[in-house]
Protein backbone atom coordinates (compact mmCIF):
# COMPACT_ATOMS: atom_id res chain seq x y z
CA UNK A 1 129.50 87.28 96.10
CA UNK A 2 128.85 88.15 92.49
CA UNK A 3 131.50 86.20 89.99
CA UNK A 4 132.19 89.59 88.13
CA UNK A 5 134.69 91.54 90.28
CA UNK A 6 134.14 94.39 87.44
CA UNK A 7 130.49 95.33 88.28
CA UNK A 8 129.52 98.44 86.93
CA UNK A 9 127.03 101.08 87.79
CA UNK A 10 123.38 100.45 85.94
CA UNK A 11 122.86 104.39 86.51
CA UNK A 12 126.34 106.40 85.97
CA UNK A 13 128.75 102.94 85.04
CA UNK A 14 131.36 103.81 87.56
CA UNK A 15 132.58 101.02 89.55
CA UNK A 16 130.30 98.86 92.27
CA UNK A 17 131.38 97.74 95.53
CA UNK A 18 130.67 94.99 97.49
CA UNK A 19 128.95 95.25 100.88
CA UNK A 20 126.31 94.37 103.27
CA UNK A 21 123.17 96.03 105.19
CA UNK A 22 123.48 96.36 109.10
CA UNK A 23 120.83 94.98 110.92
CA UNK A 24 120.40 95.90 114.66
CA UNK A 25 119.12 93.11 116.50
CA UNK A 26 118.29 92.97 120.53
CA UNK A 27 121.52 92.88 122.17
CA UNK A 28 123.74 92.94 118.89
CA UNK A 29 124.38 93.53 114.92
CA UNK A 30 123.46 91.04 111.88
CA UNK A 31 124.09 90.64 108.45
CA UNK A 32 120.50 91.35 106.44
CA UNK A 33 118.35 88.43 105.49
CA UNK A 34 115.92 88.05 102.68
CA UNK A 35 112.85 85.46 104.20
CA UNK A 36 110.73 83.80 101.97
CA UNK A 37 106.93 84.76 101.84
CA UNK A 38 105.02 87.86 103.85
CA UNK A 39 106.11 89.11 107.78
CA UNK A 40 103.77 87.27 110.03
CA UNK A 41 104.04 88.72 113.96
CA UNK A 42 105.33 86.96 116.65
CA UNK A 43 104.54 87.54 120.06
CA UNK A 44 108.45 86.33 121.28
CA UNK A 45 110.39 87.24 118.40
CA UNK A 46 108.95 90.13 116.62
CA UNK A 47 108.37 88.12 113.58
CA UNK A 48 108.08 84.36 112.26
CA UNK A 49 111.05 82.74 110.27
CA UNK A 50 110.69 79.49 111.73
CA UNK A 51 111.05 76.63 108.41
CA UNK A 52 111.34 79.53 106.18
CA UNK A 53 114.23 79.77 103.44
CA UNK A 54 116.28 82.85 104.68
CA UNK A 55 118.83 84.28 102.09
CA UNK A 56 121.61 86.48 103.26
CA UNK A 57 121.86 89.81 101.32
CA UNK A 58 124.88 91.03 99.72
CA UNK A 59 124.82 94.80 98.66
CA UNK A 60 126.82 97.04 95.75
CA UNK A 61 127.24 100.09 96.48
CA UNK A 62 128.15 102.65 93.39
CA UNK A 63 131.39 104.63 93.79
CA UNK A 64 130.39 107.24 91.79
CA UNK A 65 126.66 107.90 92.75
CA UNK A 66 125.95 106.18 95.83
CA UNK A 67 123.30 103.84 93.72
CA UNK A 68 122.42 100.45 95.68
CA UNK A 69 122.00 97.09 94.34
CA UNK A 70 121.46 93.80 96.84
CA UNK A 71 121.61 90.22 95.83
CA UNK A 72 120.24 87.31 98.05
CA UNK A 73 122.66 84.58 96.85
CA UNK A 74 123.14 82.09 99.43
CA UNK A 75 121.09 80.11 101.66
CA UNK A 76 121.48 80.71 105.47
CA UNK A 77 120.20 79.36 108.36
């Protein structure tokens, strides 16, 4: 998602990779979501998103050290 396909490590500099966080969800898997402002309960859905901005989350992982790095970079719905 980042530009740079040369991303180094900000730890050991070896090379990053791209990636993404599994999220289980009831009755499948997701991509991981960055939601704007704090978790407020829901009764029905664990927790309240409803007109929030939700970001999805890309993550670098380090080849060398196993360091992780995640970016929200585009908007989702």
């Amino acid at each position: 998602m980042l530009t740079d396909k040369s991303i180094k490590c900000p730890k050991c500099k070896a090379a990053m990779e791209e990636g993404f966080i599994l999220d289980r969800e009831h009755g499948g898997v997701a991509v991981s979501q960055w939601v704007e402002g704090e978790p407020e309960r829901s009764f029905w859905t664990g927790i309240k998103t409803r007109g929030r901005e939700k970001f999805q989350v890309t993550t670098y992982r380090c080849s060398g050290c196993g360091y992780l790095e995640s970016y929200a970079l585009t908007a989702q719905e």
